[in-house]
N, C-alpha and C. Protein backbone atom coordinates (compact mmCIF):
# COMPACT_ATOMS: atom_id res chain seq x y z
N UNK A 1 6.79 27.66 30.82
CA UNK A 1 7.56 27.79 29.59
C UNK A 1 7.81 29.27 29.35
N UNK A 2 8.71 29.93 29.00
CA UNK A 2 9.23 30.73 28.65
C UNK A 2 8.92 31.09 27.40
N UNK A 3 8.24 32.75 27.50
CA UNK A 3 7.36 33.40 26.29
C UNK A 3 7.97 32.85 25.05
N UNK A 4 9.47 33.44 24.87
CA UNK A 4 10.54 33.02 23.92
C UNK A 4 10.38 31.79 23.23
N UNK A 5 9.66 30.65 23.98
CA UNK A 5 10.15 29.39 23.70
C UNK A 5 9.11 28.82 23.11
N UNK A 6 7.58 29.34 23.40
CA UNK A 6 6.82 28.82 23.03
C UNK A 6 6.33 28.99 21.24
N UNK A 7 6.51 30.03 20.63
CA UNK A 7 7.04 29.46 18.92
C UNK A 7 8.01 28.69 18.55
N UNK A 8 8.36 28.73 19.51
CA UNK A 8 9.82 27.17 18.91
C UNK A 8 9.17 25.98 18.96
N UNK A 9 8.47 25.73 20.30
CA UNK A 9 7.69 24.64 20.70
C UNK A 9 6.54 24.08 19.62
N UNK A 10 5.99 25.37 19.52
CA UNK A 10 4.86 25.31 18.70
C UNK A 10 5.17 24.59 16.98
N UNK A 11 6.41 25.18 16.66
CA UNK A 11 6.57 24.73 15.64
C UNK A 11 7.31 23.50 15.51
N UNK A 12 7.65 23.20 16.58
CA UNK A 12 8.26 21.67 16.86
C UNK A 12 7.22 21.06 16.67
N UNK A 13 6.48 20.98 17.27
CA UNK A 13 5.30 19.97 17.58
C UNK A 13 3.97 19.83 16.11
N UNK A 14 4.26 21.23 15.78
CA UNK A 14 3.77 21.06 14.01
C UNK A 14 4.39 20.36 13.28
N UNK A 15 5.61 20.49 13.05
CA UNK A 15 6.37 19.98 12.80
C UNK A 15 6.66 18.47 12.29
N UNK A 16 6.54 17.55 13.82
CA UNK A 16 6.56 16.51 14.27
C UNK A 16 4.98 15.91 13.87
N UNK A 17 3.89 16.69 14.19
CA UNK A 17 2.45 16.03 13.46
C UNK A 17 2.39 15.62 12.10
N UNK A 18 2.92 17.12 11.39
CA UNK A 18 3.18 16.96 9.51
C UNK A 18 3.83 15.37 9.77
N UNK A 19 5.00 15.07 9.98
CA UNK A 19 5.99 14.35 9.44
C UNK A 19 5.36 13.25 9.86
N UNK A 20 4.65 13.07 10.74
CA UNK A 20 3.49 11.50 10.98
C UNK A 20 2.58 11.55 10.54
N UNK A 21 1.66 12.68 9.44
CA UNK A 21 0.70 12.05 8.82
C UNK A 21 1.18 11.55 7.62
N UNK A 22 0.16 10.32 7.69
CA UNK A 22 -0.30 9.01 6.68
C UNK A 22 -1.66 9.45 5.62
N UNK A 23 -0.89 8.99 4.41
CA UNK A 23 -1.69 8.97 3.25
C UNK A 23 -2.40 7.90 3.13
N UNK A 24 -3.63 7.80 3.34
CA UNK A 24 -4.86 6.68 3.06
C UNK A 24 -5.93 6.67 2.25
N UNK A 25 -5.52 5.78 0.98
CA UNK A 25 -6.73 5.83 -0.06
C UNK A 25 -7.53 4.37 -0.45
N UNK A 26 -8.41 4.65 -0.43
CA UNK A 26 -9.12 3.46 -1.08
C UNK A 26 -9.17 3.17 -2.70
N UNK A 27 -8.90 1.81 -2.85
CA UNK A 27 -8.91 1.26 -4.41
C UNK A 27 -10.72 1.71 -4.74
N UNK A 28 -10.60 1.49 -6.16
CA UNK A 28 -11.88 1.70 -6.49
C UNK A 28 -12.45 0.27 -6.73
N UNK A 29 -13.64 0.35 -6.85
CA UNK A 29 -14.32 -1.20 -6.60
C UNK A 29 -13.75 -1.96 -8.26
N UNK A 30 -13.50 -3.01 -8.37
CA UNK A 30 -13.09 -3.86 -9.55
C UNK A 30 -13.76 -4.58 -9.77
N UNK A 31 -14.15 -4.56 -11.22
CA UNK A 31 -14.57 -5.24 -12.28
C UNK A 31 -14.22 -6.70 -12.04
N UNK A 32 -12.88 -7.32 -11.61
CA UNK A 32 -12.52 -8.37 -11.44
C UNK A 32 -13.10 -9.05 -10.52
N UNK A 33 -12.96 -8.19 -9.03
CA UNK A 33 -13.40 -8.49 -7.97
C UNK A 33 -13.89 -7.84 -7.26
N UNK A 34 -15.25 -7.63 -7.46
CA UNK A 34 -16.19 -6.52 -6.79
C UNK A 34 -16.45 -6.15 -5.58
N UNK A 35 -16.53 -7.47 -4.81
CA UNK A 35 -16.64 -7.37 -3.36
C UNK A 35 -15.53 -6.95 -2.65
N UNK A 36 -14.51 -6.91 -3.31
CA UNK A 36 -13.52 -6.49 -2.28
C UNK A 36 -13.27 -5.14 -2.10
N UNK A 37 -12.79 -4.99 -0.52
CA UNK A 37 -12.66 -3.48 -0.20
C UNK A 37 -11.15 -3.77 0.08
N UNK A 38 -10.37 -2.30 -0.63
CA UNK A 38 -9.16 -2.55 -0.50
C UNK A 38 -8.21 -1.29 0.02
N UNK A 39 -7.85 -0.98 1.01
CA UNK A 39 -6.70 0.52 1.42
C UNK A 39 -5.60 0.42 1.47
N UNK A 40 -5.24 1.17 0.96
CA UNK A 40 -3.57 2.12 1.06
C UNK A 40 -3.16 3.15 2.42
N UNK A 41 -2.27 2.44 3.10
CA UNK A 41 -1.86 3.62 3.78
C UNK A 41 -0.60 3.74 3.75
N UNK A 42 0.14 4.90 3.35
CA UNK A 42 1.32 5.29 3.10
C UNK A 42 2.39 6.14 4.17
N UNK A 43 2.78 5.86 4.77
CA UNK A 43 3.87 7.17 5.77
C UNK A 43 4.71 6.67 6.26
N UNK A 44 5.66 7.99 6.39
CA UNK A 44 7.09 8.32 6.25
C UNK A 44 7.01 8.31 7.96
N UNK A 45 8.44 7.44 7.95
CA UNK A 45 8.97 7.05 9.30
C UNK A 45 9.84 8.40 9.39
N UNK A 46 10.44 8.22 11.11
CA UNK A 46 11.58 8.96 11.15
C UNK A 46 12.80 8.60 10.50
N UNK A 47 13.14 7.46 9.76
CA UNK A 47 14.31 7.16 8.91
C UNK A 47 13.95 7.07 7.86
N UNK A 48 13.12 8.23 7.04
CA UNK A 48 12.57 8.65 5.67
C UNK A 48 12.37 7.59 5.04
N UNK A 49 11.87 6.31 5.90
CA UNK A 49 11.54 5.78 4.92
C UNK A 49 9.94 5.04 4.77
N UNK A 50 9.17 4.15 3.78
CA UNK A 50 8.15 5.12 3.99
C UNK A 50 7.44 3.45 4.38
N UNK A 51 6.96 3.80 5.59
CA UNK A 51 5.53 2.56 5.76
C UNK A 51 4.56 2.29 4.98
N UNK A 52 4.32 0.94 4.74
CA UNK A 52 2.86 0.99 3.39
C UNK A 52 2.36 -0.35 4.10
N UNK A 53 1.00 0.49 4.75
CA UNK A 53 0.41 -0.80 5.16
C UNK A 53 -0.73 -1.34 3.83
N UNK A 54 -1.53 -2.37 2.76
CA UNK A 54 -2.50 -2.81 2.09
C UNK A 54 -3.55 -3.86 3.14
N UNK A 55 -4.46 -3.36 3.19
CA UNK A 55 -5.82 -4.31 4.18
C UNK A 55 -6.57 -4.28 3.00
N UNK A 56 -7.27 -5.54 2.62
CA UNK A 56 -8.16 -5.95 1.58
C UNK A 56 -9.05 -7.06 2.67
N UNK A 57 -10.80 -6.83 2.37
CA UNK A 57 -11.18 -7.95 2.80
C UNK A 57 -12.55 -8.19 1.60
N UNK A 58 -12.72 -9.66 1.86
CA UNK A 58 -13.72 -9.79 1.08
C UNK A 58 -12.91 -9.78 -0.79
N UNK A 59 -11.11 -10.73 -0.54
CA UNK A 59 -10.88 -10.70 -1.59
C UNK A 59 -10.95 -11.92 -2.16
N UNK A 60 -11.66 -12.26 -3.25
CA UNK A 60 -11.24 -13.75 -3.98
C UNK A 60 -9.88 -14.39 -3.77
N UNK A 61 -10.17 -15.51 -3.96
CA UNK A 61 -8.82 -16.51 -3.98
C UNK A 61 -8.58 -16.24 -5.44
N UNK A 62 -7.04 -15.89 -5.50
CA UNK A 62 -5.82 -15.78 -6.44
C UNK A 62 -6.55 -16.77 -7.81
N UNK A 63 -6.75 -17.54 -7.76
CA UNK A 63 -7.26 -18.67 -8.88
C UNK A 63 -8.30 -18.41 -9.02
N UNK A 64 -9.35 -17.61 -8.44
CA UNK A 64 -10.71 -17.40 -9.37
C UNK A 64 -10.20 -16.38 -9.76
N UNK A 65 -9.54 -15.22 -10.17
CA UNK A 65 -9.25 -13.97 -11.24
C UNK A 65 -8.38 -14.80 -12.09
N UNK A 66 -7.47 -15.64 -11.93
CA UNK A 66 -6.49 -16.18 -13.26
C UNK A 66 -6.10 -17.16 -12.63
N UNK A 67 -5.93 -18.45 -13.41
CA UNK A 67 -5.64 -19.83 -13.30
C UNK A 67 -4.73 -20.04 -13.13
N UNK A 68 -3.97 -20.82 -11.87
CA UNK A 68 -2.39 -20.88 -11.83
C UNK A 68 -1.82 -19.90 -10.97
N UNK A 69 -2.62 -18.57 -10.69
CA UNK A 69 -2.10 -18.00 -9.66
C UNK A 69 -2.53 -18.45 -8.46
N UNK A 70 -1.62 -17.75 -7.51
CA UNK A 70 -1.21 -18.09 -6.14
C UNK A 70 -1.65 -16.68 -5.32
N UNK A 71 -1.12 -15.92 -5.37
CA UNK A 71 -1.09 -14.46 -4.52
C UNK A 71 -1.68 -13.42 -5.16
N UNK A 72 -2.13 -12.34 -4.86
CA UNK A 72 -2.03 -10.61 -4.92
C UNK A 72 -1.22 -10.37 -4.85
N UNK A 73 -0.08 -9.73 -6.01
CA UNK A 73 0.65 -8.91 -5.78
C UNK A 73 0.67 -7.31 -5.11
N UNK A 74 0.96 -6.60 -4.76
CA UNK A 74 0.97 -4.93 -4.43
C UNK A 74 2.59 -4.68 -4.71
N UNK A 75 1.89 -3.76 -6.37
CA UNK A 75 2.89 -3.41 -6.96
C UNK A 75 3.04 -1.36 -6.38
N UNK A 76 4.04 -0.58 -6.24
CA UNK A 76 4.46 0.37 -6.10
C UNK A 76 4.80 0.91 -7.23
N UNK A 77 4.12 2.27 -8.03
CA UNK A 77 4.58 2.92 -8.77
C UNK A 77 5.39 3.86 -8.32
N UNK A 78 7.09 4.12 -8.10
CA UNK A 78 7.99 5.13 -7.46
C UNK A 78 7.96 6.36 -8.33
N UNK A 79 7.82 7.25 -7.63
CA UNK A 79 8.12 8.85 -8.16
C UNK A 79 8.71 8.82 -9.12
N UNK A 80 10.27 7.84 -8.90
CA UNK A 80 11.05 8.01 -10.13
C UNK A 80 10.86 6.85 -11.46
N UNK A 81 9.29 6.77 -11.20
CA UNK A 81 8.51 5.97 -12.60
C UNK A 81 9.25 4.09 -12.37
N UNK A 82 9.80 4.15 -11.61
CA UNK A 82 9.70 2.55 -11.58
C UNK A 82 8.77 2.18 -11.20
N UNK A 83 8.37 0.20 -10.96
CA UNK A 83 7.85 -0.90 -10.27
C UNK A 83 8.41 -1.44 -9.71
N UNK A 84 7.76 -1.42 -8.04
CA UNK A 84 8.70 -2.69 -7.42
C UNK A 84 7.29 -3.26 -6.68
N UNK A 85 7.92 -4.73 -6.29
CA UNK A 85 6.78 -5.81 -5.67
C UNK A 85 7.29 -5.81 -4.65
N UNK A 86 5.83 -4.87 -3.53
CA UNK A 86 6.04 -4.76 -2.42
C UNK A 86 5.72 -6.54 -1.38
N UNK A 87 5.49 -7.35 -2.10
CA UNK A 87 4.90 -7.98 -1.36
C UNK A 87 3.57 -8.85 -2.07
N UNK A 88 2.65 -9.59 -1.40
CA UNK A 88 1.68 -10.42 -1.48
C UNK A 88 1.00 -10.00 -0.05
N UNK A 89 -0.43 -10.22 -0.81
CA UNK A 89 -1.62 -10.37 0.13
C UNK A 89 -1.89 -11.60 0.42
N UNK A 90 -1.81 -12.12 1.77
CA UNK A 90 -2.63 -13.98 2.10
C UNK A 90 -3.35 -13.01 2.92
N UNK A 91 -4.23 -13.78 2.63
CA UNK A 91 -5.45 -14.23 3.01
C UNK A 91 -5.48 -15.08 4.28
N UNK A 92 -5.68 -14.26 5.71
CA UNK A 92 -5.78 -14.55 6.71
C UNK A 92 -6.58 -15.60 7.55
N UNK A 93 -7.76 -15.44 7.22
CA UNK A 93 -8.84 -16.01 7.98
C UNK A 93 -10.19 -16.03 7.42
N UNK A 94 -10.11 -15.99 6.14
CA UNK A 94 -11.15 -16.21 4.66
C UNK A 94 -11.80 -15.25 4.17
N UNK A 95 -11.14 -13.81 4.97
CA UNK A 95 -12.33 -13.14 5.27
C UNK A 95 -11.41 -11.82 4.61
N UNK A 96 -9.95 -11.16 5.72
CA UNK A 96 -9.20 -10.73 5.49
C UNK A 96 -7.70 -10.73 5.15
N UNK A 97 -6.91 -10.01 4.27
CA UNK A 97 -5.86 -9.81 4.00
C UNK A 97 -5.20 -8.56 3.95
N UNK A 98 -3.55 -9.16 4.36
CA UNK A 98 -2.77 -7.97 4.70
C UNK A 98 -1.50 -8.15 4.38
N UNK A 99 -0.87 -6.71 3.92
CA UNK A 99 0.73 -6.34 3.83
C UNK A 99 0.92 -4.80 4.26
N UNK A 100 1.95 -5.55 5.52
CA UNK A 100 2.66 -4.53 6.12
C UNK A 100 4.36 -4.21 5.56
N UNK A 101 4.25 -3.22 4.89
CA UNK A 101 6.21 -3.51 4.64
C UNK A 101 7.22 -2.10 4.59
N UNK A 102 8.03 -1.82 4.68
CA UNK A 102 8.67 -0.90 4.56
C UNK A 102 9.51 -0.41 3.39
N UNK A 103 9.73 0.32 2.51
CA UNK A 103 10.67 0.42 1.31
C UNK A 103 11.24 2.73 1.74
N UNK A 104 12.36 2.39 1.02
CA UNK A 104 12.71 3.86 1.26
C UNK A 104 12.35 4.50 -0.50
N UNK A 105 11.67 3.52 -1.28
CA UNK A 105 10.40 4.42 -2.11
C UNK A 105 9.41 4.77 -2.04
N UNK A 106 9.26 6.24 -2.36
CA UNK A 106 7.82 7.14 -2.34
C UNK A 106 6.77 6.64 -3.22
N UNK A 107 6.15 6.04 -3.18
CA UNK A 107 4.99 6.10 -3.94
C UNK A 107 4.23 7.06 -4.77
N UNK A 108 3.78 6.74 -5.87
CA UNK A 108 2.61 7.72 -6.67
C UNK A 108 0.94 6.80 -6.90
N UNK A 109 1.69 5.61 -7.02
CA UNK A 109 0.50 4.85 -7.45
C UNK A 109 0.59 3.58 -6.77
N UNK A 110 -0.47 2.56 -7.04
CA UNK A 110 -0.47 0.96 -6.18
C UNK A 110 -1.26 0.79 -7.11
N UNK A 111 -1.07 -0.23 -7.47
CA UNK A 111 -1.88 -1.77 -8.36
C UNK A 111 -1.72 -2.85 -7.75
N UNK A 112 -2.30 -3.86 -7.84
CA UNK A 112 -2.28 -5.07 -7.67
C UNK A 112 -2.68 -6.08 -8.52
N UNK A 113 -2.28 -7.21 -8.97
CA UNK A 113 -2.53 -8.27 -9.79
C UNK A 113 -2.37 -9.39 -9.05
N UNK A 114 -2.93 -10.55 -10.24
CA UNK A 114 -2.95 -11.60 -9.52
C UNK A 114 -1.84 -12.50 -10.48
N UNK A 115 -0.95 -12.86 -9.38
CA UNK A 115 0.05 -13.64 -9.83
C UNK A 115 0.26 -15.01 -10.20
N UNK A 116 1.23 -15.38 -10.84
CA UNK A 116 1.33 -17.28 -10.20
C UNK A 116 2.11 -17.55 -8.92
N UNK A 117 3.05 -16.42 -8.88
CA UNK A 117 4.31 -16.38 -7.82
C UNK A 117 4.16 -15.07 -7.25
N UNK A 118 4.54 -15.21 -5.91
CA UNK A 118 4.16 -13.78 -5.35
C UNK A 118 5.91 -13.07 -5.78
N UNK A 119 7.02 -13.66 -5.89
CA UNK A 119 8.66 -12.95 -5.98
C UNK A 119 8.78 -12.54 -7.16
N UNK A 120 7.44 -11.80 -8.56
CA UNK A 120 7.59 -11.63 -9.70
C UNK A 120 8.26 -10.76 -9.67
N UNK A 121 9.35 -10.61 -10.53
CA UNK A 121 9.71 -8.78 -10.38
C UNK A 121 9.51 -7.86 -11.01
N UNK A 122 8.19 -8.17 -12.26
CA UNK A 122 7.50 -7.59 -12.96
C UNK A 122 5.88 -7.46 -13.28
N UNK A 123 4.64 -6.89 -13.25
CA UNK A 123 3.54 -7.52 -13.26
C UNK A 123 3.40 -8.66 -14.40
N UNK A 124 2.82 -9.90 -14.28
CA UNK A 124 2.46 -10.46 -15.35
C UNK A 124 0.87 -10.93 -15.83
N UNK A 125 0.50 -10.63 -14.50
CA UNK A 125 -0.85 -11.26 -14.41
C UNK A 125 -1.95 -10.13 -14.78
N UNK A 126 -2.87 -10.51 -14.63
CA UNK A 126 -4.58 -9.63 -14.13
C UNK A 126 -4.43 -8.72 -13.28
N UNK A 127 -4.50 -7.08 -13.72
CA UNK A 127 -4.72 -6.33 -12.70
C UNK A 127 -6.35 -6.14 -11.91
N UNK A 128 -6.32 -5.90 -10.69
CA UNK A 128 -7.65 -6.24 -10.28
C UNK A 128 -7.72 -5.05 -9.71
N UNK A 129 -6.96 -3.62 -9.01
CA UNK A 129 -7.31 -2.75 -8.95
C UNK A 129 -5.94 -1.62 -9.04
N UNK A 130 -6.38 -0.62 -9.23
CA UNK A 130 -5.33 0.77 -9.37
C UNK A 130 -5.92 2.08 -8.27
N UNK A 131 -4.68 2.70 -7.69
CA UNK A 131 -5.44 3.99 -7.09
C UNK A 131 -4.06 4.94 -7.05
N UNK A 132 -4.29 5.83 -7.34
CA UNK A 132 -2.74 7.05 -7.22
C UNK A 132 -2.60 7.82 -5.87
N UNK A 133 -1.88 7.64 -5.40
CA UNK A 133 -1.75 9.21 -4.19
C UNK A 133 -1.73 10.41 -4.33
């Protein structure tokens, strides 16, 4: 490589690391549902827009936090102060649950509640945990 080239390189490749790290936080333990362990991981694709994986295990079924619900919601607090419903947590294999999804909103915060319907387009239910980025 050519002396010249190698700060170009260098800062390419910084560059390119920044723009793939992922923000990963853990919920705090809930009052609702204690046993469960719950993460956030947040990052920005190359088409700015942003991956949000939620892994929860060890979460109650939807109907022991509130009667009539069905799902976990994972609600998105956006920079620009909205809510949107990224989705529902099922419950895989009794043990664990997951949502993988994509939105081209940034996140500040994640909640989750427990719904009757996972397509709410507002929270209505029991929140069972909160964590901010």
């Amino acid at each position: 490589m050519h002396a010249k080239m190698k700060p170009k390189a260098i800062l390419l490749l910084l560059f390119i690391f920044l723009a793939s790290c992922a923000t990963t936080k853990t919920f705090p333990v809930s009052d609702i549902v204690p046993a469960a362990e719950i993460k956030v991981k947040q990052k920005t694709n190359n088409n700015d827009n942003n991956e949000i994986t939620v892994k929860a295990k060890y979460l109650a079924s939807p109907e022991r936090v509130k009667s009539n619900a069905t799902a976990f919601v994972v609600w998105l607090v956006t920079e620009e102060n909205g809510i949107k419903n990224l989705g529902a947590l099922y419950n895989e294999n009794g043990e664990d649950s997951e949502l993988e999804t994509v939105t081209s909103f940034k996140g500040s915060e994640f909640f989750i509640t427990a719904e009757e319907e996972p397509g709410v387009s507002m929270p209505q239910g029991v929140e069972i945990s909160r964590v901010k980025l």
